[in-house]
C-alpha atoms as a PDB file:
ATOM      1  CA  UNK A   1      33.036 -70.323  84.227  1.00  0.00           C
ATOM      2  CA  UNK A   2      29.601 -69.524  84.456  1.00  0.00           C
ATOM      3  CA  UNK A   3      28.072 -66.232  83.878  1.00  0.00           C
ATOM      4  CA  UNK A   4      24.532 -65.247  86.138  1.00  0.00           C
ATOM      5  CA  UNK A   5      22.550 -62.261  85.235  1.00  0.00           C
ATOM      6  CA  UNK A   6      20.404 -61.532  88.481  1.00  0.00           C
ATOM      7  CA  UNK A   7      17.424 -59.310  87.840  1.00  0.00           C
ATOM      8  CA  UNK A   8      15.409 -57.504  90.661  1.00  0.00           C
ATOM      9  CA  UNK A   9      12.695 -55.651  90.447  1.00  0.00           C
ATOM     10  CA  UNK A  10      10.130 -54.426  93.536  1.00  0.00           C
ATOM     11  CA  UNK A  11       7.134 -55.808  94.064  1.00  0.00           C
ATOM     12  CA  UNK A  12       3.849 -55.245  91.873  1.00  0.00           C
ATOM     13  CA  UNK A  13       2.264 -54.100  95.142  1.00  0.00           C
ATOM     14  CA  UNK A  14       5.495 -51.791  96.288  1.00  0.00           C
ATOM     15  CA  UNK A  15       5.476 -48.115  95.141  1.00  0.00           C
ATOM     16  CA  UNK A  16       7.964 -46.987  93.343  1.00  0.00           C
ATOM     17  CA  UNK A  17       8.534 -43.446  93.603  1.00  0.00           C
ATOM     18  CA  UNK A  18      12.251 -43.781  91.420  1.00  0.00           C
ATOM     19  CA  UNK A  19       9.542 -44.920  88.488  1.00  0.00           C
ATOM     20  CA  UNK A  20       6.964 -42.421  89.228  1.00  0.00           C
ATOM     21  CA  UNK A  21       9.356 -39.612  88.529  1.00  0.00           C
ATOM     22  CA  UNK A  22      11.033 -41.224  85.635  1.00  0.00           C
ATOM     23  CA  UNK A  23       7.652 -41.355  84.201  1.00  0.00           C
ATOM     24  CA  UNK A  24       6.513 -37.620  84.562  1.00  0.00           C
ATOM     25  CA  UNK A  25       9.959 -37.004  83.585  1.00  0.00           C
ATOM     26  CA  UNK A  26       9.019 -38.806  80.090  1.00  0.00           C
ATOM     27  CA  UNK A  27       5.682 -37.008  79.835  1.00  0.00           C
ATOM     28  CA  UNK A  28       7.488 -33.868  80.732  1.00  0.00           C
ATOM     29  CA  UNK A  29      10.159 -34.988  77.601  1.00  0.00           C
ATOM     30  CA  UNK A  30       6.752 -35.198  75.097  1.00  0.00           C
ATOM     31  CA  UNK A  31       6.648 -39.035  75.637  1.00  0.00           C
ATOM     32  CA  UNK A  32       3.253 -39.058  76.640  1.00  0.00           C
ATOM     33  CA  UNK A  33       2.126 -42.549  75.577  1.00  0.00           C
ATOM     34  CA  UNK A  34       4.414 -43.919  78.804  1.00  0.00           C
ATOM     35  CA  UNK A  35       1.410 -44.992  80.928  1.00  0.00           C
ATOM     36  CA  UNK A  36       4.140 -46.913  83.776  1.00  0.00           C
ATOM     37  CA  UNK A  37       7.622 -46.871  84.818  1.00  0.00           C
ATOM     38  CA  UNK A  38       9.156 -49.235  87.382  1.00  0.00           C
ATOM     39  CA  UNK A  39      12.920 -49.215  87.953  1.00  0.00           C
ATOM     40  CA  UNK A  40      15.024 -52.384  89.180  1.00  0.00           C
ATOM     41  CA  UNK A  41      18.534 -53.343  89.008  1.00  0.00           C
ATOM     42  CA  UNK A  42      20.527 -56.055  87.005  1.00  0.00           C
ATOM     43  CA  UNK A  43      23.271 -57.776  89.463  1.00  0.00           C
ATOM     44  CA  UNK A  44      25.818 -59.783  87.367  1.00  0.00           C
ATOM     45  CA  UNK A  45      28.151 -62.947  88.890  1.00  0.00           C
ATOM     46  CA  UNK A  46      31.064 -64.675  87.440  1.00  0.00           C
ATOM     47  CA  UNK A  47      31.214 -67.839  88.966  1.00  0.00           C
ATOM     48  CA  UNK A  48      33.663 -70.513  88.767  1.00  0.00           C
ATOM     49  CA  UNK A  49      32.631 -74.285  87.930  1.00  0.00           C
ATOM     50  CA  UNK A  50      30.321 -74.474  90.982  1.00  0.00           C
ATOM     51  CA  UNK A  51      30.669 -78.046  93.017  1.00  0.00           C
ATOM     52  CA  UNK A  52      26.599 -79.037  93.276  1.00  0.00           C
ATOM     53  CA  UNK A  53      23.809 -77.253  91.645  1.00  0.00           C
ATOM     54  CA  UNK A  54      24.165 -73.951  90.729  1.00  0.00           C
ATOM     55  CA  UNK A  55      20.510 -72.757  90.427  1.00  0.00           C
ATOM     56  CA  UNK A  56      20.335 -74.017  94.180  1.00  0.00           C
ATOM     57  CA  UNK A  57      23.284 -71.672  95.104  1.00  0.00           C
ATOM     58  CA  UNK A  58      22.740 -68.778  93.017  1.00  0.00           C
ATOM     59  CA  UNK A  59      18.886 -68.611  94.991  1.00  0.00           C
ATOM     60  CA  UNK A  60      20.697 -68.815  98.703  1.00  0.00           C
ATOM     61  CA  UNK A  61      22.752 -65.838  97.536  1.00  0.00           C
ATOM     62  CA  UNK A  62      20.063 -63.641  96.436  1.00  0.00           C
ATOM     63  CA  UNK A  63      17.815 -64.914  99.238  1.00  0.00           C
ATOM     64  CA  UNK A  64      20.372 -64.136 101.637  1.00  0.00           C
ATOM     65  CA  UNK A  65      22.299 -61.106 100.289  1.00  0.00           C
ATOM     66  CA  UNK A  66      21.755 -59.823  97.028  1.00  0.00           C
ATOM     67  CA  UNK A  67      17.449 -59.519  97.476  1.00  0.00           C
ATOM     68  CA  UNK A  68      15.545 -57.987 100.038  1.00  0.00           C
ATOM     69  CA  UNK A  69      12.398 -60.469 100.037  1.00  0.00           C
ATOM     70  CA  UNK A  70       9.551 -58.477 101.857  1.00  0.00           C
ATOM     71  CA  UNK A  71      10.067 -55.774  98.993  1.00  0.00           C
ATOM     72  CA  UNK A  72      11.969 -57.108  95.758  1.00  0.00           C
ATOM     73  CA  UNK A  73      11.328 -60.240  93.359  1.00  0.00           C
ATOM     74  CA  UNK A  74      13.935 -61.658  91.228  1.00  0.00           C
ATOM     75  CA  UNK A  75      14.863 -63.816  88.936  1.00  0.00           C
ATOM     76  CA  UNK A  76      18.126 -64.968  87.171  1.00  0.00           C
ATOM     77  CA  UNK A  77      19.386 -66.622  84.207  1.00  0.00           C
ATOM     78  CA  UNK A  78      22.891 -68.926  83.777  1.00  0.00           C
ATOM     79  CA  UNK A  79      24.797 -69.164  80.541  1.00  0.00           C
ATOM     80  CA  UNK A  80      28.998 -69.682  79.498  1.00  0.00           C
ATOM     81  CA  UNK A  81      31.094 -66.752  80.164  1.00  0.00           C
END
């Protein structure tokens, strides 16, 4: 079984208003040396021994599901569960 860690984040030239207030909310808090905040999400899979390649199928799903492509990047990473 294999374990993939899918990490999205929106793109450098998307606002980001969840990060915006997270980072007055740190100033507000004292933590004044925070000079950007952007929030994304982590999207984890359990996958069973996958027939073909992996990599290959892991992309279709976030291409066609898990990522919205005109807004979000991602990337992912495969290791043992």
């Amino acid at each position: 079984m294999k374990r993939v860690q899918v990490y999205v984040t929106l793109r450098e030239s998307v606002v980001d208003p969840q990060g915006t207030a997270a980072k007055e909310a740190l100033h507000n808090k004292g933590f004044n040396n925070v000079s950007n905040v952007r929030i994304g999400k982590l999207i984890e899979l359990e996958i069973d021994e996958a027939k073909g390649d992996l990599d290959a199928q892991v992309k279709e799903m976030c291409e066609q599901l898990l990522v919205n492509r005109v807004i979000e990047d991602y990337r992912f990473v495969v290791e043992e569960a």
